[in-house]
Protein backbone atom coordinates (compact mmCIF):
# COMPACT_ATOMS: atom_id res chain seq x y z
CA UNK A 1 -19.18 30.75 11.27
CA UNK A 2 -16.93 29.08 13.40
CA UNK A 3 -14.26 26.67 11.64
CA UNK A 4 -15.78 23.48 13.13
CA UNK A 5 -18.85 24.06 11.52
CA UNK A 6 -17.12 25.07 7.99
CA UNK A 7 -15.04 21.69 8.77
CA UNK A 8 -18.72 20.12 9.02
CA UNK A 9 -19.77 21.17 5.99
CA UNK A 10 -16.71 20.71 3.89
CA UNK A 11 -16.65 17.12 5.41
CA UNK A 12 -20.16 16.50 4.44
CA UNK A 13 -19.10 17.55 0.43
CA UNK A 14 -16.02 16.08 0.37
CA UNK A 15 -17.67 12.46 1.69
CA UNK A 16 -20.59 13.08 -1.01
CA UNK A 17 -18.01 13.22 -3.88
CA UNK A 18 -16.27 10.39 -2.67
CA UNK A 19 -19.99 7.99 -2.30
CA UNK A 20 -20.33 9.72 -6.07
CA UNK A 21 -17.08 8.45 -7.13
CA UNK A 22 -16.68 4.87 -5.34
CA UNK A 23 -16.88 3.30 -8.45
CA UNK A 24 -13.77 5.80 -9.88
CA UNK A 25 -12.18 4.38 -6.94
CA UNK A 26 -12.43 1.06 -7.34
CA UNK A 27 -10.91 1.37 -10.87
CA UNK A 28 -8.28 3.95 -9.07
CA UNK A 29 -6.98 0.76 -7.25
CA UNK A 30 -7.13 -1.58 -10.41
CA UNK A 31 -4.88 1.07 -12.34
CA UNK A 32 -2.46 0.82 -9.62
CA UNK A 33 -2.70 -2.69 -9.25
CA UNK A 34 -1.99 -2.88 -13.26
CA UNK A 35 0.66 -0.64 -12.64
CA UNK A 36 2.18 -2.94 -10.20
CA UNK A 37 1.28 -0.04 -7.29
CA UNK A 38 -1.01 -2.33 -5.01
CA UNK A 39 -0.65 -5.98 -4.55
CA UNK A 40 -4.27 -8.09 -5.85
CA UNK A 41 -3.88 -10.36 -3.49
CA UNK A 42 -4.48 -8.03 -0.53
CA UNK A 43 -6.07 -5.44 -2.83
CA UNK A 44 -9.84 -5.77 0.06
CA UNK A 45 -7.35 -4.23 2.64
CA UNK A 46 -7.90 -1.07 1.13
CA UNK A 47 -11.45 -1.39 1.55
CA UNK A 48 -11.42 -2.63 5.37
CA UNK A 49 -11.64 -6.02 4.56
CA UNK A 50 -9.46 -8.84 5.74
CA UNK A 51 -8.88 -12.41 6.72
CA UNK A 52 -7.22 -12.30 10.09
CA UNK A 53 -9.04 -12.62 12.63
CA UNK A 54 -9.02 -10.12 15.38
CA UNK A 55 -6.85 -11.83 18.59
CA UNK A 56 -8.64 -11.46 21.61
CA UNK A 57 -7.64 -8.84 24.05
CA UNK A 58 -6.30 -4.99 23.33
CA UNK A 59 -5.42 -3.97 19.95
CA UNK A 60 -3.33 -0.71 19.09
CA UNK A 61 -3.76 0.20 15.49
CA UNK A 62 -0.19 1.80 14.56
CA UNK A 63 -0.56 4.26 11.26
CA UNK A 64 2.96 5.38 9.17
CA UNK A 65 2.49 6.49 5.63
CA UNK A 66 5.65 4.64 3.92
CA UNK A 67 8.73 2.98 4.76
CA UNK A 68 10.69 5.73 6.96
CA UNK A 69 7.55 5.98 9.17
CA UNK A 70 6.92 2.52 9.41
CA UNK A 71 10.36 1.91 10.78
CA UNK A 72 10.83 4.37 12.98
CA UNK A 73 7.92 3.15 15.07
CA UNK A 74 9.07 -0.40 14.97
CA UNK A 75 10.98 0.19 18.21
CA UNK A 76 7.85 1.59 19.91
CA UNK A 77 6.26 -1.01 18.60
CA UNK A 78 8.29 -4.13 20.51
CA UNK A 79 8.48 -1.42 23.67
CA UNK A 80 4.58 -2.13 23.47
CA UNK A 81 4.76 -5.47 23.18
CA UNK A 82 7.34 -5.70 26.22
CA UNK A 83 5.14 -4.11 28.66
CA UNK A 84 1.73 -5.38 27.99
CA UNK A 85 1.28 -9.35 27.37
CA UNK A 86 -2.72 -8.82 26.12
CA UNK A 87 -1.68 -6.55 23.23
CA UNK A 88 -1.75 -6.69 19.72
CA UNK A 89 -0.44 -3.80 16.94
CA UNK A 90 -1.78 -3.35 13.63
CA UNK A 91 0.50 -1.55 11.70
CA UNK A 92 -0.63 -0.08 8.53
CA UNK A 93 0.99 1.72 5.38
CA UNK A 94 0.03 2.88 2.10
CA UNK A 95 2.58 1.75 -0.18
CA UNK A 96 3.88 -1.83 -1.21
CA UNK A 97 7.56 -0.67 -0.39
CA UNK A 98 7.23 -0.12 3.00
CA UNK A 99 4.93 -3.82 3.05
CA UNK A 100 7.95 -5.16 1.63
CA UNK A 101 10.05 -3.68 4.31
CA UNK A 102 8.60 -4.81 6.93
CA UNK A 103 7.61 -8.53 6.00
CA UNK A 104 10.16 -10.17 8.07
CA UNK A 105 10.74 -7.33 10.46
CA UNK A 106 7.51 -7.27 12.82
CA UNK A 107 7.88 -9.04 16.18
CA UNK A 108 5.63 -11.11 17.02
CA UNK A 109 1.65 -9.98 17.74
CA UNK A 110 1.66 -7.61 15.14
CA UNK A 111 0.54 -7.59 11.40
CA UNK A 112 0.41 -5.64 8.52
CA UNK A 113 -2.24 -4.26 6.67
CA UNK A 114 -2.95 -1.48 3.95
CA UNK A 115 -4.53 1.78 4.96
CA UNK A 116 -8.16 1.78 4.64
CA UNK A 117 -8.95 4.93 1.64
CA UNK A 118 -10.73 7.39 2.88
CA UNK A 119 -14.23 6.15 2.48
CA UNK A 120 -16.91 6.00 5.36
CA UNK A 121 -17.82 2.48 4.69
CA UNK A 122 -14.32 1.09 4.01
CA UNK A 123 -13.31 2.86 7.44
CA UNK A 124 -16.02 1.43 9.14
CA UNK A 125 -15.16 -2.10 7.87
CA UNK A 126 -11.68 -1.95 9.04
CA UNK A 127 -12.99 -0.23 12.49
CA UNK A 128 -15.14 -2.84 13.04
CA UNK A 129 -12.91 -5.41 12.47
CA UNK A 130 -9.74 -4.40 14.42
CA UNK A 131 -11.43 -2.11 17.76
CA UNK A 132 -9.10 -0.57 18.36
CA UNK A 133 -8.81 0.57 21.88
CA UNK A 134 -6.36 3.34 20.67
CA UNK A 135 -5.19 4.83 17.49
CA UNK A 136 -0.97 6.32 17.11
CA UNK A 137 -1.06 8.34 13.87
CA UNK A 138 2.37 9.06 12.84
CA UNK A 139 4.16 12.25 10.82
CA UNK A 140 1.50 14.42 8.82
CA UNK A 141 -0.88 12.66 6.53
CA UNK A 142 -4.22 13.39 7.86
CA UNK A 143 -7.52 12.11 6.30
CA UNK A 144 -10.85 13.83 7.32
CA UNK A 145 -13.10 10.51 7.30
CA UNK A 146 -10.24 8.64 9.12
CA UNK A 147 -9.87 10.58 11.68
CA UNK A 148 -13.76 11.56 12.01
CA UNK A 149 -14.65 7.51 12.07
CA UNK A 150 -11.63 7.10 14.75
CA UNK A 151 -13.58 10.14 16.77
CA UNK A 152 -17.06 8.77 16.02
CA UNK A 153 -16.35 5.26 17.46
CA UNK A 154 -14.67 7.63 20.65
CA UNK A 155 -11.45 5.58 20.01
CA UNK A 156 -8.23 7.66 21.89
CA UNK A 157 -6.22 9.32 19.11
CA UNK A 158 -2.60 10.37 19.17
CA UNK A 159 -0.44 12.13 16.83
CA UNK A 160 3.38 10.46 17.40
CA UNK A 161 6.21 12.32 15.61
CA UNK A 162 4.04 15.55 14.93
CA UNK A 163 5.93 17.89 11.81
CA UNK A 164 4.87 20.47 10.18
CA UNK A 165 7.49 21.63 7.02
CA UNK A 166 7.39 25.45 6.05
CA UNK A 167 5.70 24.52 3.04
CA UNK A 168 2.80 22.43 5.04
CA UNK A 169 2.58 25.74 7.52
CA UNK A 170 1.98 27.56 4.81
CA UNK A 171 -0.50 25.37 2.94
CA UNK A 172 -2.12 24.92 5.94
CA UNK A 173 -2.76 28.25 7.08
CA UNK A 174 -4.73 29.20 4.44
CA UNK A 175 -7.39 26.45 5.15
CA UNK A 176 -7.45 26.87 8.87
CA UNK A 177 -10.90 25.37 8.78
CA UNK A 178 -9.79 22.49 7.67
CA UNK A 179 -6.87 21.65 9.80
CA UNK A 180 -7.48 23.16 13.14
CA UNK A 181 -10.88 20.54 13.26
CA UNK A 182 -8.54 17.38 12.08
CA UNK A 183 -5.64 18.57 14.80
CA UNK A 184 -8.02 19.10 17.43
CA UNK A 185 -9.55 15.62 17.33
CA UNK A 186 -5.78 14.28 18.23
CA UNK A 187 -6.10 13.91 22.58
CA UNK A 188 -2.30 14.29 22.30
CA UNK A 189 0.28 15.71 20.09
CA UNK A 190 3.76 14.80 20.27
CA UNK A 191 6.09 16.95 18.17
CA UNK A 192 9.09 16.11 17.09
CA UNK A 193 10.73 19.61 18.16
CA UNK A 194 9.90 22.60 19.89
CA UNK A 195 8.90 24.46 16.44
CA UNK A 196 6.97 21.51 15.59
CA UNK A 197 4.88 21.90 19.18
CA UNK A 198 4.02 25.74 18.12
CA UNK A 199 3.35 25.21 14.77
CA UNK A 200 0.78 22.17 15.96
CA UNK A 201 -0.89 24.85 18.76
CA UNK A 202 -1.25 27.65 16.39
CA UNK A 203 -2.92 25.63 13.55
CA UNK A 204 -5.60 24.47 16.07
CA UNK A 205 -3.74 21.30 18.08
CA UNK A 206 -4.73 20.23 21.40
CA UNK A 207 -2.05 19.25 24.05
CA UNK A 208 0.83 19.77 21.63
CA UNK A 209 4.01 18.94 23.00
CA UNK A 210 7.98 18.73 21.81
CA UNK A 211 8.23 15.18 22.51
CA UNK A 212 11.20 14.45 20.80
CA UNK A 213 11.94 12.49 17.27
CA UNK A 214 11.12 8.91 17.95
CA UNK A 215 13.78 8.23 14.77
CA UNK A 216 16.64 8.88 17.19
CA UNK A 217 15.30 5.90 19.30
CA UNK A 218 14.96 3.84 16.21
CA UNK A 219 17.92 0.98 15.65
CA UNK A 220 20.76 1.54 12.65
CA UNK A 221 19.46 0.40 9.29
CA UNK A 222 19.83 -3.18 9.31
CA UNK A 223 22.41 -4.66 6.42
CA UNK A 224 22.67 -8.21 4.72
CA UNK A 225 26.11 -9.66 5.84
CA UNK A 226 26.95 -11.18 3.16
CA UNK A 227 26.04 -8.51 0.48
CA UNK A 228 27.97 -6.30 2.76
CA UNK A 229 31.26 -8.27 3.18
CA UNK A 230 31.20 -8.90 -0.90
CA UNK A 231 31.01 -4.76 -1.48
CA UNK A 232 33.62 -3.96 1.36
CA UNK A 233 36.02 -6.35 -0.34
CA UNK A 234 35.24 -5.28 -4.17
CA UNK A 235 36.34 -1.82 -2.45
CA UNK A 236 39.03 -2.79 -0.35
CA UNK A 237 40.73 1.25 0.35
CA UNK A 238 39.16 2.79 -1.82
CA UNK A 239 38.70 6.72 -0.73
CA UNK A 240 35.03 7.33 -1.19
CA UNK A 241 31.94 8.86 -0.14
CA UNK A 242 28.23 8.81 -0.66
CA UNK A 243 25.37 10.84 -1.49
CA UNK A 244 22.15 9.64 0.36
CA UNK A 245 19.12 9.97 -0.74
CA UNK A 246 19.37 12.21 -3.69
CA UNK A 247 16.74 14.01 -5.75
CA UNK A 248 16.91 15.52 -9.07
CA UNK A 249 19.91 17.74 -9.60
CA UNK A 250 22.46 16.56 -6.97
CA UNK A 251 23.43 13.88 -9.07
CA UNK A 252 24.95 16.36 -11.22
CA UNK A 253 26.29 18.12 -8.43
CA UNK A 254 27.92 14.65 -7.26
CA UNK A 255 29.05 14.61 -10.44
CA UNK A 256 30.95 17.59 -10.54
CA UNK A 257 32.90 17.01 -7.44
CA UNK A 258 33.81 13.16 -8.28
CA UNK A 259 35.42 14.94 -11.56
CA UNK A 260 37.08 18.06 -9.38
CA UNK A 261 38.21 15.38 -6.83
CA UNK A 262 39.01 12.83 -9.21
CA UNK A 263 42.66 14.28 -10.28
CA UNK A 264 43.88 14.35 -6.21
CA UNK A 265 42.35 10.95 -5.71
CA UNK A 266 42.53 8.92 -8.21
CA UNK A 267 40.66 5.44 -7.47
CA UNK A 268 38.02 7.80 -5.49
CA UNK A 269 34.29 6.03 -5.59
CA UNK A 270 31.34 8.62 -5.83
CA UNK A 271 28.50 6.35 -4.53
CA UNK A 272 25.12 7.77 -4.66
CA UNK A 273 21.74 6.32 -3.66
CA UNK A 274 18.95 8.18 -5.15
CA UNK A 275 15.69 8.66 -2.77
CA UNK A 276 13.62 7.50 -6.23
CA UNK A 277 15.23 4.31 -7.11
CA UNK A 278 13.58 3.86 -10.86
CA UNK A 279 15.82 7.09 -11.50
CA UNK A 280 18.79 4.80 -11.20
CA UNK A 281 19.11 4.03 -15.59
CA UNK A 282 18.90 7.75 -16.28
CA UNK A 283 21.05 9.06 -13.46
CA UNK A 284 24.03 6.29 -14.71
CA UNK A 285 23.67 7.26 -18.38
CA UNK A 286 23.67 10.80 -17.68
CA UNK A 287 27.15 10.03 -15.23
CA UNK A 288 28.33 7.52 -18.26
CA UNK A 289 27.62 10.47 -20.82
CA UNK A 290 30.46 12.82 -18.99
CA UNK A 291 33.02 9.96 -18.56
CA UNK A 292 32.21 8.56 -15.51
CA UNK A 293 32.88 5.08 -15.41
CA UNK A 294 29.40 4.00 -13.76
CA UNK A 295 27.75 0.81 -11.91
CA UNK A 296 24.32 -0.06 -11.41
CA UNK A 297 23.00 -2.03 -8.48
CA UNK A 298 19.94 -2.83 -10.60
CA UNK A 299 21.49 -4.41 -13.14
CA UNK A 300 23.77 -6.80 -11.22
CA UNK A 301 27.35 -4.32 -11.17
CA UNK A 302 29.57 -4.50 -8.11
CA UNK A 303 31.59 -1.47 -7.32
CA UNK A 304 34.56 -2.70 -9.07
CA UNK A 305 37.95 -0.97 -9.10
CA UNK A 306 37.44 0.55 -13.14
CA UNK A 307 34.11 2.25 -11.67
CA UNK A 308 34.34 6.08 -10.86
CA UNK A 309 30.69 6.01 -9.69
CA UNK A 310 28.34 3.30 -8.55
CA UNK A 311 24.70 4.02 -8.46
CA UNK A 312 22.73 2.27 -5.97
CA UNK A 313 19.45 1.80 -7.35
CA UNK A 314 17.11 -0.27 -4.82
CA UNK A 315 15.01 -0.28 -2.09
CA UNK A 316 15.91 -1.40 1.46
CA UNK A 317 19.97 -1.34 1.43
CA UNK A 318 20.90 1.64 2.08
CA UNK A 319 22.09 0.04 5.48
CA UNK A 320 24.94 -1.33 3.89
CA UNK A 321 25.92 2.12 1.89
CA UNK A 322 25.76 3.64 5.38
CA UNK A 323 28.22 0.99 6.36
CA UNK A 324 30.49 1.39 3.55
CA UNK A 325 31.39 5.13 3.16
CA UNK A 326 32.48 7.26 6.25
CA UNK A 327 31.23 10.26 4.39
CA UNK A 328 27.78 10.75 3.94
CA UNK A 329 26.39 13.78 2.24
CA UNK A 330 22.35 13.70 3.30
CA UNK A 331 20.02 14.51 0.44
CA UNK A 332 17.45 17.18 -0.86
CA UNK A 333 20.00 19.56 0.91
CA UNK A 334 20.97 21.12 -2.19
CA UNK A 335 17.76 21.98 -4.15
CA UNK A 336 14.82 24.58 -3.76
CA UNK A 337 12.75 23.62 -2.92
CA UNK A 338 14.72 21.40 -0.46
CA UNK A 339 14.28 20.36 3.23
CA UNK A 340 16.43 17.76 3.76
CA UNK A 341 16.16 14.27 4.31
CA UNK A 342 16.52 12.42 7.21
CA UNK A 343 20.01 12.90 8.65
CA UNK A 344 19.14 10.72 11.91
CA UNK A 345 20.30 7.15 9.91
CA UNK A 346 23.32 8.29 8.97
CA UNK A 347 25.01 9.62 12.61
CA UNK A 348 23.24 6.31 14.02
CA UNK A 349 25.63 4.62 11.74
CA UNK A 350 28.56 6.67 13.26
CA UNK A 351 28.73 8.56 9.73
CA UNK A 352 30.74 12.69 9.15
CA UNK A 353 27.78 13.95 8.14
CA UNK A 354 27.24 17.06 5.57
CA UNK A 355 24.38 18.70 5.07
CA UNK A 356 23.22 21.17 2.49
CA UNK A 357 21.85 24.72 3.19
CA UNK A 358 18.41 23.42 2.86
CA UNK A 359 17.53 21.38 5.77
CA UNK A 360 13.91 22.77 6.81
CA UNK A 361 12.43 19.37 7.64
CA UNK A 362 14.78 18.83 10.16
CA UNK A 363 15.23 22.40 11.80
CA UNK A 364 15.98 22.16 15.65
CA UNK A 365 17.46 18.80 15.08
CA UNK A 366 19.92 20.11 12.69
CA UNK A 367 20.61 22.93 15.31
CA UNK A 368 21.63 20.21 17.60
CA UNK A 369 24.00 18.27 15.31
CA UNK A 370 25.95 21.51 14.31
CA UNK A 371 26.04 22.58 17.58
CA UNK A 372 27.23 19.13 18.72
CA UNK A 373 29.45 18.41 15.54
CA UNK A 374 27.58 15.88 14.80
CA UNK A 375 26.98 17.40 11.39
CA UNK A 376 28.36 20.23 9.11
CA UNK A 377 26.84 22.24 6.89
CA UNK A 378 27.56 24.30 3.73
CA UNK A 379 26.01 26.20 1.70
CA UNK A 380 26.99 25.42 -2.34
CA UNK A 381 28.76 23.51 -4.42
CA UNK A 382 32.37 24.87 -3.76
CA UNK A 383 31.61 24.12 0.58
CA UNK A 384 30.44 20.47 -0.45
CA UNK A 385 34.03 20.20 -2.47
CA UNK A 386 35.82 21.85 -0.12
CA UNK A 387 34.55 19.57 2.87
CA UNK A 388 34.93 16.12 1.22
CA UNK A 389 37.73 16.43 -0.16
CA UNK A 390 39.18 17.75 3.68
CA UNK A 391 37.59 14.25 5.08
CA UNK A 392 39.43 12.69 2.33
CA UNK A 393 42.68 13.78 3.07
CA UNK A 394 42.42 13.70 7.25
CA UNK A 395 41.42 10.52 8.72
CA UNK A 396 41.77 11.87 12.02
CA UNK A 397 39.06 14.45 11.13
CA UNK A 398 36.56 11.43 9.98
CA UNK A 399 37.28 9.80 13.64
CA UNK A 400 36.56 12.50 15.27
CA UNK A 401 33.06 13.64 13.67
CA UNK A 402 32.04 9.82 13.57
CA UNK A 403 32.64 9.92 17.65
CA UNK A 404 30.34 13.52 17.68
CA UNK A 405 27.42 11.25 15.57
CA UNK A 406 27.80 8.61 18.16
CA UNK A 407 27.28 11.07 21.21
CA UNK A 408 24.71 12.87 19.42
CA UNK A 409 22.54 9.80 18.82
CA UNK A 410 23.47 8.13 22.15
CA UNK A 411 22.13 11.57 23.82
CA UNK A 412 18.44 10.92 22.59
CA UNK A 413 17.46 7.12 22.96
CA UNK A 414 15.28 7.59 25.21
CA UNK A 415 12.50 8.68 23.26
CA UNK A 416 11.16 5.33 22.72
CA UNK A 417 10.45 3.96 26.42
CA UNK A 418 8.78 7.68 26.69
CA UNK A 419 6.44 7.24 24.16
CA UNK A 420 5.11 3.48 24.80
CA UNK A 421 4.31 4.49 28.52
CA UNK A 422 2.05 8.10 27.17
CA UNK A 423 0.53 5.12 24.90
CA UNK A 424 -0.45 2.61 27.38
CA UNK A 425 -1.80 4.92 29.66
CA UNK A 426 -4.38 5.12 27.26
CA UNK A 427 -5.33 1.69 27.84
């Protein structure tokens, strides 16, 4: 039996249990609104309903699972815009974060709206609302009744930012009957990197192609001036350097070097910004408990001079951490199972980046940053030491790297222009 046929079937169970279970589903979505994971107010969205109307003319429908996909696009997004005058974008997320995020940051002629779950009636709704003329899906989160209603309606489809991790490959290849039927309903996929582009092919994509990471074409993280000029002069000189994005476990690593460092630079600031900001309490107390004097964004702290370590607990600023440390060590480097996170922020910012030994999200691209020095990489605790304290002590050294981050991001802006014009030939 060929896979498209055991996709068939599968589809036909898995849309069965979920007719079965609407009503779990609608209490699903008033746990998370009790839980303060949906907002009631727009709480229909996730049903297909809303109360903007469709504008006349084309409509893209724009789809990025959370925050870091939403933005990334945004630049595509106003490309869009910029070349066709009847357009309109829906963009649409999944969490209230990246809702949050973007409130003020959509140009004009586009809206947000929550992602549809994946229920054949709730699709249809939202279908039938918006009509599309085309559908951009971004990253890796596919849903069979999504992408089946998108297919149905015979709506173009295109996968933007295509990436498979080597945990995804994996997963995936031991259900090829269920991804190879998803992939192949995408007219084009545009992968990130060349590995990306053979990974796609193999697990059953159709016109799979290294495209090229539409992140690089994205603009730095924007900052709030005035929060920004109150940090920079609470710090003044300081030495420091961040940790971006961290997951359970580095904090103890940063930890350890802030106390190893500590002694050779005394008013040294270890800032970190942890990729789960409701970690922020415990990952203070736990600095606090080995005698690091600690702030906490949450709770009102500046990074004053007595601090050792400042803990930057909230969503949407890491912008201005970016803009405050030279040194930025990138995230879910240093744990298995790692991968990285995304390194592309930080040299867009001009930052001497360091990456851990795990960096599997970002493969190729990392390739290209330590070939370009626009990164370094090591591979434990005594290399992360080792290299920060270095930066510390050779300001010439920071220059210089900062300058390789610059050319390195410089080198692949033109991603975005690209990826509008593959877009609009659809229309």
């Amino acid at each position: 039996m060929s896979n498209h046929l055991i996709f068939g079937l599968f589809r036909q169970i898995y849309t069965s249990v979920i007719y079965l279970g609407s009503p779990l589903l609608s209490r699903y979505l008033n746990r998370r609104i009790a839980s303060g994971k949906e907002d009631p107010d727009r709480i229909l969205e996730r049903k297909g309903l809303t109360d903007i109307p469709r504008p006349d003319g084309k409509v893209i429908w724009v789809h990025g699972a959370s925050v870091g996909e939403s933005l990334s696009v945004l630049p595509v997004i106003e490309d869009l815009l910029e070349k066709s005058d009847n357009l309109f974008i829906v963009l649409t997320t999944g969490t209230m974060s990246s809702a949050n995020m973007l409130k003020d940051r959509l140009p004009e002629r586009t809206c947000h709206q929550y992602t549809p779950l994946d229920h054949p009636d709730w699709i249809a709704n939202f279908l039938r609302h918006w009509q599309p003329s085309v559908v951009v899906w971004l990253e890796s989160e596919f849903w069979p009744n999504i992408l089946h209603g998108i297919k149905q309606q015979k709506i173009p489809l295109v996968l933007l930012n295509g990436r498979v991790s080597d945990q995804s490959f994996t997963r995936w290849k031991k259900i090829p009957f269920i991804i190879g039927p998803m992939l192949a309903m995408f007219d084009d996929c545009l992968a990130q990197s060349g590995e990306d582009s053979r990974r796609l092919t193999y697990l059953g994509a159709r016109n799979a192609v290294n495209h090229g990471n539409i992140k690089l074409g994205a603009p730095p993280l924007p900052a709030d001036e005035t929060i920004l000029a109150d940090f920079s002069a609470a710090l003044g000189d300081r030495p420091r350097w961040m940790l971006s994005s961290s997951h359970d476990g580095e904090e103890t690593l940063a930890g350890d070097i802030h106390l190893a460092l500590a002694d050779g630079h005394p008013e040294l600031l270890s800032l970190i910004v942890p990729r789960h900001p409701t970690r922020g309490v415990v990952i203070a107390e736990s600095l606090r408990a080995r005698g690091i004097k600690t702030g906490l964004r949450s709770a009102g702290d500046k990074p004053e001079s007595h601090m050792g370590a400042y803990v930057a607990d909230t969503v949407g600023e890491l912008g201005i951490y970016y803009r405050l440390c030279d040194i930025v060590v990138i995230g879910k480097s240093f744990i298995t199972p790692g991968g990285g996170q995304n390194p592309f922020e930080a040299t867009k910012l001009e930052k001497a980046v360091i990456l851990g030994p795990h960096m599997s999200n970002f493969t190729e691209i990392t390739e290209t940053m330590l070939q370009t020095g626009a990164a370094i990489q090591v591979s434990d605790r005594a290399g992360l030491q080792r290299e920060i304290g270095i930066l510390l002590d050779n300001p010439e050294r920071v220059k210089s790297r900062k300058l390789a981050a610059r050319e390195f991001s410089q080198s692949a802006e033109n991603v975005t222009g690209k990826t509008a014009n593959l877009i609009l030939k659809y229309l």
